[in-house]
Each structure stands twice: as C-alpha cells, then as structure tokens.
N, C-alpha and C. Protein backbone atom coordinates (compact mmCIF):
# COMPACT_ATOMS: atom_id res chain seq x y z
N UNK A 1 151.07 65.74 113.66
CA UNK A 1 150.73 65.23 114.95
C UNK A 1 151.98 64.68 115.62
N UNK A 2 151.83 64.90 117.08
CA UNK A 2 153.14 64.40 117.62
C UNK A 2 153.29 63.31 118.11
N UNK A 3 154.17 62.86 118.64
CA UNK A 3 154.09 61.24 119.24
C UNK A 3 153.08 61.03 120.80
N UNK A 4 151.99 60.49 120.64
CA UNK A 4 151.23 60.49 121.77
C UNK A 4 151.17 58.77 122.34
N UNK A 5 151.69 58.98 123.41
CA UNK A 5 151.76 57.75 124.06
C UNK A 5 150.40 57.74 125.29
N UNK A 6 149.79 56.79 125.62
CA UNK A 6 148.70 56.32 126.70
C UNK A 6 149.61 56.39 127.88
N UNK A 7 149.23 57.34 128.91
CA UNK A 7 149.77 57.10 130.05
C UNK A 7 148.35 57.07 131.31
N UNK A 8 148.97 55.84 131.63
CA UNK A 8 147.53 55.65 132.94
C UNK A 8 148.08 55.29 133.96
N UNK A 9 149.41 55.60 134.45
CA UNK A 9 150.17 55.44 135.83
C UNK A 9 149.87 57.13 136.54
N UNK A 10 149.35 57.63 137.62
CA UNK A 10 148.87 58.44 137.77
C UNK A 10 150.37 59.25 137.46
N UNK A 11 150.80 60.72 137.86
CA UNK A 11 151.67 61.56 137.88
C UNK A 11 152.17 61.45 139.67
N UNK A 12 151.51 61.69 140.08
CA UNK A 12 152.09 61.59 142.01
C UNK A 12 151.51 60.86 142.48
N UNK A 13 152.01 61.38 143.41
CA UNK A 13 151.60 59.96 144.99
C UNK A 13 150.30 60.14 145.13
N UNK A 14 149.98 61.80 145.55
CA UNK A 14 148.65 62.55 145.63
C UNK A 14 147.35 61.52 144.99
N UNK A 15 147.22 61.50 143.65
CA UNK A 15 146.60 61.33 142.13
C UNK A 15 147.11 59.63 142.86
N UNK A 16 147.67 59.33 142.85
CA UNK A 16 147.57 57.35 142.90
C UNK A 16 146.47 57.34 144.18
N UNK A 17 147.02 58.17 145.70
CA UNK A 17 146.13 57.92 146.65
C UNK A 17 144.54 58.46 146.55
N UNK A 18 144.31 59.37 145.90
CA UNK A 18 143.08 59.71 145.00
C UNK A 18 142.52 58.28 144.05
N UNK A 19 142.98 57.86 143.32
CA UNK A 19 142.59 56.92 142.48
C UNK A 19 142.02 55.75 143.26
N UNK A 20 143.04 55.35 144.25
CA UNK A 20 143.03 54.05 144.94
C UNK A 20 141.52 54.29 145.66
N UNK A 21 141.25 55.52 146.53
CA UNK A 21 140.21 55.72 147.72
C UNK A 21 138.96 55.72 146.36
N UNK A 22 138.94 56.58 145.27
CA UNK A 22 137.88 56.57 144.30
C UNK A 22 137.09 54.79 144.07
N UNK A 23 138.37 54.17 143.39
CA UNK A 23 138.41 52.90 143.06
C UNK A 23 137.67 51.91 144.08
N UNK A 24 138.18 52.31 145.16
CA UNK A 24 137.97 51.41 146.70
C UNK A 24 136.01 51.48 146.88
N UNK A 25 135.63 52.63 146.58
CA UNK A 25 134.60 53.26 146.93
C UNK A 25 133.86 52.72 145.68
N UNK A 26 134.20 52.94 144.58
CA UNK A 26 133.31 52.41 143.67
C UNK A 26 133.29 50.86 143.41
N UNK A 27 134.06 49.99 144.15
CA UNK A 27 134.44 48.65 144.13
C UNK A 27 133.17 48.17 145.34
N UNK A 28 132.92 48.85 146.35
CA UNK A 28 132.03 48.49 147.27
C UNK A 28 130.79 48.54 146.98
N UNK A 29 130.70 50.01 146.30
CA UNK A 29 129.32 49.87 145.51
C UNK A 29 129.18 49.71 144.49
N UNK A 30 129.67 48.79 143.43
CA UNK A 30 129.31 47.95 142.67
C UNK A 30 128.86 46.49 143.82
N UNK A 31 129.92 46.17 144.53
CA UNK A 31 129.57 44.74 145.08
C UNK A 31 128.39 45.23 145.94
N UNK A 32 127.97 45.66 146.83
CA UNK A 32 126.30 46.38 147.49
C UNK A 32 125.30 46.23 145.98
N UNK A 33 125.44 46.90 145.47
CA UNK A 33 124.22 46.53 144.16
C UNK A 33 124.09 45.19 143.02
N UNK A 34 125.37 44.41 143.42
CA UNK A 34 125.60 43.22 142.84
C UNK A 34 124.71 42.00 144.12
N UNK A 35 124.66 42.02 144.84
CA UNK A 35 124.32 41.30 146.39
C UNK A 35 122.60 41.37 146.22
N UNK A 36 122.23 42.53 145.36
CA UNK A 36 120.73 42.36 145.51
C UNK A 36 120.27 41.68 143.90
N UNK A 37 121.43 42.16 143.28
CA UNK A 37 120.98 41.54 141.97
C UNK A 37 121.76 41.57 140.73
N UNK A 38 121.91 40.85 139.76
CA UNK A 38 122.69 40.60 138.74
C UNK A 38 122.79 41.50 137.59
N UNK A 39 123.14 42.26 137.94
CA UNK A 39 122.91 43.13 136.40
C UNK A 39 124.71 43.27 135.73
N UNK A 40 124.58 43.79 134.71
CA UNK A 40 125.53 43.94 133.33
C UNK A 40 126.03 45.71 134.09
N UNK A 41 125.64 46.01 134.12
CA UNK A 41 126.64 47.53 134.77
C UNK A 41 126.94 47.68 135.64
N UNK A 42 126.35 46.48 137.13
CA UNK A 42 127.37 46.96 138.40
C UNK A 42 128.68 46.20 138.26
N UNK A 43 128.28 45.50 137.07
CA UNK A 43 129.13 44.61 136.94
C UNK A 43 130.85 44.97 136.48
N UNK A 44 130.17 45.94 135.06
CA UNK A 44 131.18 46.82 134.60
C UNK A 44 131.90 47.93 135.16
N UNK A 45 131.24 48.02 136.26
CA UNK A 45 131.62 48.93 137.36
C UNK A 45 132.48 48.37 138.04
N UNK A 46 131.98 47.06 138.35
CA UNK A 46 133.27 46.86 139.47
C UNK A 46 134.55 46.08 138.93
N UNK A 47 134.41 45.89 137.51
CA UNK A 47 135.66 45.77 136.71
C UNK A 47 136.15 46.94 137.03
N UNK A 48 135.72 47.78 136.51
CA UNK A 48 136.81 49.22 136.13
C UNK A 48 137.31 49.40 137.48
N UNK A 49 136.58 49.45 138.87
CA UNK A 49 137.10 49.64 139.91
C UNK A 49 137.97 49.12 140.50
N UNK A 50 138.35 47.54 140.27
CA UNK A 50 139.31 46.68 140.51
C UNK A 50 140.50 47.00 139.43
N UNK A 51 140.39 47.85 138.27
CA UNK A 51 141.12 47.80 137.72
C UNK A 51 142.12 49.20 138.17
N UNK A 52 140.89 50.39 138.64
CA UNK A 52 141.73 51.42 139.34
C UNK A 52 142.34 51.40 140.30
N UNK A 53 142.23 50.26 141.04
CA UNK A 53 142.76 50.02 142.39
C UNK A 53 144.17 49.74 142.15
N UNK A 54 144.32 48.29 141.21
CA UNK A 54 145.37 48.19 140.39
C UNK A 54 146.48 48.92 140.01
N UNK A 55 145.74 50.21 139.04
CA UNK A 55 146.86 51.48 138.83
C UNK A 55 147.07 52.28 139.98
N UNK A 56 146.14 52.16 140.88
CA UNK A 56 146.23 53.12 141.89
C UNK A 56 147.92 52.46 143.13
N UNK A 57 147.73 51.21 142.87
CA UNK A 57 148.50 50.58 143.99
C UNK A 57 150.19 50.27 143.27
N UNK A 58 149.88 50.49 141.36
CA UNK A 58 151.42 50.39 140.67
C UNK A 58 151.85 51.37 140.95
N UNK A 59 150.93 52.76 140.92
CA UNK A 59 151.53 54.26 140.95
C UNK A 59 152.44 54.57 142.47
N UNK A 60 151.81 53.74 143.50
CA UNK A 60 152.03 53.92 144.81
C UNK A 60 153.67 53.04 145.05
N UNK A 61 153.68 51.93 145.01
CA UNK A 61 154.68 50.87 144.95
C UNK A 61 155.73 51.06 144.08
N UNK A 62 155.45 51.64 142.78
CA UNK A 62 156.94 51.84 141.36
C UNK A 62 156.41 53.51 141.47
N UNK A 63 156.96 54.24 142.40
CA UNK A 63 157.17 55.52 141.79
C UNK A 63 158.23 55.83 140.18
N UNK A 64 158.93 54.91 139.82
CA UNK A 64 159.44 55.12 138.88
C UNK A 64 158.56 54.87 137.69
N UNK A 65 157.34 53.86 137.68
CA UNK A 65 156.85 54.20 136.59
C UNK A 65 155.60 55.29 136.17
N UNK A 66 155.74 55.93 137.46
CA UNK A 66 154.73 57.34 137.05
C UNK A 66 155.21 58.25 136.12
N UNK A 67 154.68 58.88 135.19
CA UNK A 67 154.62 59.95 134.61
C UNK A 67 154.88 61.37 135.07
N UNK A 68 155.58 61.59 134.23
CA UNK A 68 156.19 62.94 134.65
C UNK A 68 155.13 64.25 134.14
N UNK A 69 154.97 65.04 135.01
CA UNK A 69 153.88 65.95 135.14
C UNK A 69 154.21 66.80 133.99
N UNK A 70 153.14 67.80 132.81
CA UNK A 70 153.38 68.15 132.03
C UNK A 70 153.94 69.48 132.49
C-alpha cells in the first residue's frame, strides 16, 4: 500500500466555489428545519455545512494549500 494522505482542500477554484454554494444551501436548510424544531440531524447537518463552508472559503483564500489534481 502506498502512502495515502486525507486531502479535503478542494483541487480548484471551480470545486471550492462548488463546495462553498453546496455548503451555503445546506446551512440554510438545516437552520429552516431547526426554527420549527429540535432534532439531532438538522443539527448534524448544519455542522457539516458550516464546516464545508470553511473548506470551501480555505480553498478560495490559500490557493496554495489546494491539492494538486491527480
């Protein structure tokens, strides 16, 4: 097996501005289904979505730490 490293900085600009609009969208509707009521998965939803926004906005700002396309 070869050396496999985790890469979650998107590859382009493209793929970050993709991520960010995905993220953005699933961040709203988690908070819309959180507003009517408390549950455990819009919840986890809108973690992950705040968290894509995140990579979406490192990939955009440090082009140097994106990944180089295979």
């Amino acid at each position: 097996m070869g050396n496999r490293t985790w890469r979650i900085i998107p590859s382009s600009r493209g793929m970050s501005v993709l991520y960010l609009v995905v993220g953005v969208i699933l961040a709203i509707s988690a908070g819309i289904q959180l507003t009517s009521d408390m549950a455990v998965l819009p919840l986890i939803s809108g973690v992950a979505a705040v968290a894509l926004v995140i990579i979406a906005i490192v990939g955009l700002a440090r082009p140097g730490v994106r990944t180089p396309a295979r």
